[in-house]
Protein backbone atom coordinates (compact mmCIF):
# COMPACT_ATOMS: atom_id res chain seq x y z
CA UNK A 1 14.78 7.62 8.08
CA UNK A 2 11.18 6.24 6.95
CA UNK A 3 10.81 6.29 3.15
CA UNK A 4 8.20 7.81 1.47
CA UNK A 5 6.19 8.30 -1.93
CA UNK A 6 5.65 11.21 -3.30
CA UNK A 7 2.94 11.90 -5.80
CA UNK A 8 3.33 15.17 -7.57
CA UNK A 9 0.73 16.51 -10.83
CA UNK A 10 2.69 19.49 -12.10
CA UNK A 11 0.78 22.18 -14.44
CA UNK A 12 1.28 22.18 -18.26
CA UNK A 13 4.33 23.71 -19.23
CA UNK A 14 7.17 23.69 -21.63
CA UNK A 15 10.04 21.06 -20.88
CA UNK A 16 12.62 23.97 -19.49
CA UNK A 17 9.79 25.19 -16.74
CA UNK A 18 8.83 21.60 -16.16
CA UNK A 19 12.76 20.90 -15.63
CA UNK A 20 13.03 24.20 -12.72
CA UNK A 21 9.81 23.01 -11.11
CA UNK A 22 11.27 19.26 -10.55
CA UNK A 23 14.39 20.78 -9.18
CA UNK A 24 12.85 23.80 -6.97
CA UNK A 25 11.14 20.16 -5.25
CA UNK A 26 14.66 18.21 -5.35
CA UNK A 27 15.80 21.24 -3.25
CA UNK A 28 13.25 21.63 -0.52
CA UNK A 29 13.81 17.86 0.09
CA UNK A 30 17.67 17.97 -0.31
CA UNK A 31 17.38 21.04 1.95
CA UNK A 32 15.66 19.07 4.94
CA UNK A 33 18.15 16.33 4.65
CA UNK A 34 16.11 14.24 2.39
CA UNK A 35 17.68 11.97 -0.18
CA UNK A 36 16.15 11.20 -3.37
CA UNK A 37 15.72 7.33 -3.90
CA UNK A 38 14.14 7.42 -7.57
CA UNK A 39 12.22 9.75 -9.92
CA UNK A 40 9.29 8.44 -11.64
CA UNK A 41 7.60 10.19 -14.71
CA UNK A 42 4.09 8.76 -15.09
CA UNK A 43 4.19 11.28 -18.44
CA UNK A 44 1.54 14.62 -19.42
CA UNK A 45 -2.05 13.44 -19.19
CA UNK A 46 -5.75 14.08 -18.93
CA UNK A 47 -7.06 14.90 -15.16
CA UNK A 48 -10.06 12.29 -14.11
CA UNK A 49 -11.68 15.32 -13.58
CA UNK A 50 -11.10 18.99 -13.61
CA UNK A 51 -8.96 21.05 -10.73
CA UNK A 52 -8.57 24.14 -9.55
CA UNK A 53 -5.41 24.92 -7.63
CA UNK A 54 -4.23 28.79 -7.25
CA UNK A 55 -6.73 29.98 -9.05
CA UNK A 56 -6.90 28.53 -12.30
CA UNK A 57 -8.91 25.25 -13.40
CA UNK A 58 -6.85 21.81 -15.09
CA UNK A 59 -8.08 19.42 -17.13
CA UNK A 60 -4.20 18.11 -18.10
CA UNK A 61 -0.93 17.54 -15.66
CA UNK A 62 2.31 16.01 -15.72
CA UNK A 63 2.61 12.79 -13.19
CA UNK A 64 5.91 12.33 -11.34
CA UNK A 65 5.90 9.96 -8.29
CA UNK A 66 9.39 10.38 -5.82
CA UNK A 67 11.19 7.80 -3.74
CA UNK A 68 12.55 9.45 -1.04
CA UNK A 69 13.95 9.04 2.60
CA UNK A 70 13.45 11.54 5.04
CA UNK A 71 12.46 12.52 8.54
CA UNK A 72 8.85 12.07 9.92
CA UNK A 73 8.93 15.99 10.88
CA UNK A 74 10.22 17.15 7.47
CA UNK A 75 7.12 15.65 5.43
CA UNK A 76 4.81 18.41 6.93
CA UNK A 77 7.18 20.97 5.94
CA UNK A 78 7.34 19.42 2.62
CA UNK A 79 3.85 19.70 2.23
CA UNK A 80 3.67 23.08 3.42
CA UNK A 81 6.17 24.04 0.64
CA UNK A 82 4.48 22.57 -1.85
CA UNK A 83 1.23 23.37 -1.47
CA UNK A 84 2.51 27.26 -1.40
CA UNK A 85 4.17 26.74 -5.15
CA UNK A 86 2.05 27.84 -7.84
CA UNK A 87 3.54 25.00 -10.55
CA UNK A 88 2.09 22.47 -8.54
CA UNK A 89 -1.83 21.02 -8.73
CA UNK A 90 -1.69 18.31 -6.43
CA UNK A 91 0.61 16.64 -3.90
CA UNK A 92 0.22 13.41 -1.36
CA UNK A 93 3.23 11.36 0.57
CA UNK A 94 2.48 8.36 1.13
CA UNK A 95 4.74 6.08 3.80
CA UNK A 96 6.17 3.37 1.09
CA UNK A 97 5.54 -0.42 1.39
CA UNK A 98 8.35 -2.22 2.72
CA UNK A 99 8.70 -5.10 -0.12
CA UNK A 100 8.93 -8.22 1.95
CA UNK A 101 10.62 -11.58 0.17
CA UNK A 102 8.94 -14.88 -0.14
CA UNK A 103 10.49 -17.83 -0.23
CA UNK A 104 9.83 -19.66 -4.01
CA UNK A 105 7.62 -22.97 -3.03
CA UNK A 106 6.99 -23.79 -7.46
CA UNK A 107 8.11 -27.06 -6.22
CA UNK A 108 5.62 -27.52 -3.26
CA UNK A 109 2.71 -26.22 -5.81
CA UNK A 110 3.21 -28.66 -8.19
CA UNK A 111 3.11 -31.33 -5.99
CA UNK A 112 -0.66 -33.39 -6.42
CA UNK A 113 -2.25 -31.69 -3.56
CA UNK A 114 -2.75 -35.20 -1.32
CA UNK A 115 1.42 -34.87 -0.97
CA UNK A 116 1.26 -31.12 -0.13
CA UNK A 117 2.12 -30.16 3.58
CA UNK A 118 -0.97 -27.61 4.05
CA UNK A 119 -3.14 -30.77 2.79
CA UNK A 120 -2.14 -32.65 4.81
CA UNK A 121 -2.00 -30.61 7.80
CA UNK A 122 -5.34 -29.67 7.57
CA UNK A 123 -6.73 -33.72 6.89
CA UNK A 124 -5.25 -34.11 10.24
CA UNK A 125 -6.91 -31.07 11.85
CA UNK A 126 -10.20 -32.40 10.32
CA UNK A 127 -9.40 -35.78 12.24
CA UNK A 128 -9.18 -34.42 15.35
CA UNK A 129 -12.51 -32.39 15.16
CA UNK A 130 -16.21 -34.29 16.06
CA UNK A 131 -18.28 -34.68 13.28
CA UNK A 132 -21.54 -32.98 14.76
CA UNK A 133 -24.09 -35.28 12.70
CA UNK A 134 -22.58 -38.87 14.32
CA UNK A 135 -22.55 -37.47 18.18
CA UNK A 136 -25.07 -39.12 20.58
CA UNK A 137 -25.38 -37.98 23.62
CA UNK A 138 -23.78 -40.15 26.12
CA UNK A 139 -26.08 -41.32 29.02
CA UNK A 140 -23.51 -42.30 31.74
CA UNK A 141 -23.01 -37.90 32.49
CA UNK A 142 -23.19 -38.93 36.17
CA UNK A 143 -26.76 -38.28 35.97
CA UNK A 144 -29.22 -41.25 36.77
CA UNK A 145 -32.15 -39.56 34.37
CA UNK A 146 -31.87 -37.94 30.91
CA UNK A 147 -32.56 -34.20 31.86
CA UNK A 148 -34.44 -33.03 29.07
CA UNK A 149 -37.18 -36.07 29.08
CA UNK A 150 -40.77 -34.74 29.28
């Protein structure tokens, strides 16, 4: 299973209704054989700009961001759901970045750069190339005139 972000704003409300809402969502993805990696509260603030969702307009929401792993086809239904539920302003999943690890090289970096590898790889890719201001054209091309003589 693929996992996924996903970034809820949740209307203004008291702590209790805040604390159904979070787990009428924890359902719906427990129901569809999701599982819950992480819950994120980004905390209650101020909308960039105002919203309307199910007929009211807000200027404030709660941010909550959710780690979870499901299937492909349950995300639409997810989205369905939520978009249907009144307590919520604003949903998006996004497919989460697989964190890839990088070898540390502090010890290459500090090196003066004449004794780095790159460096020096690319001095000897700049040896190998023909420096376009010292070419002359070479006369013995099989021809027995220079072409391009008036």
């Amino acid at each position: 299973m693929p996992t996924y972000e996903l970034a809820l704003m949740l209307r203004a409300m008291p702590k209790a209704e805040l604390k159904t809402a979070l787990t009428r969502v924890s359902h719906a993805i427990f129901d569809r054989g999701g599982i819950i990696r992480n819950i994120e509260n980004l905390g209650f603030r101020n909308m960039p700009y105002k919203t309307s969702s199910h007929g009211l307009v807000h200027r404030e929401a709660n941010y909550f961001i959710f780690k979870i792993d499901t299937a492909t086809q349950a995300v639409a239904d997810l989205k369905e759901e939520y978009s249907r539920d009144v307590d919520i302003i604003r949903q998006r999943v996004f497919k989460a970045q697989t964190e890839e690890s990088t070898p540390c090289t502090l010890e290459e970096e500090l090196l003066p750069p004449a004794y780095r590898k790159e460096v020096q790889d690319m001095i000897e890719k700049g040896k190998g190339h023909m420096n376009r201001y010292t070419f002359k054209f070479k006369y013995n091309s099989g021809l027995d005139y220079y072409p391009f003589q008036k």
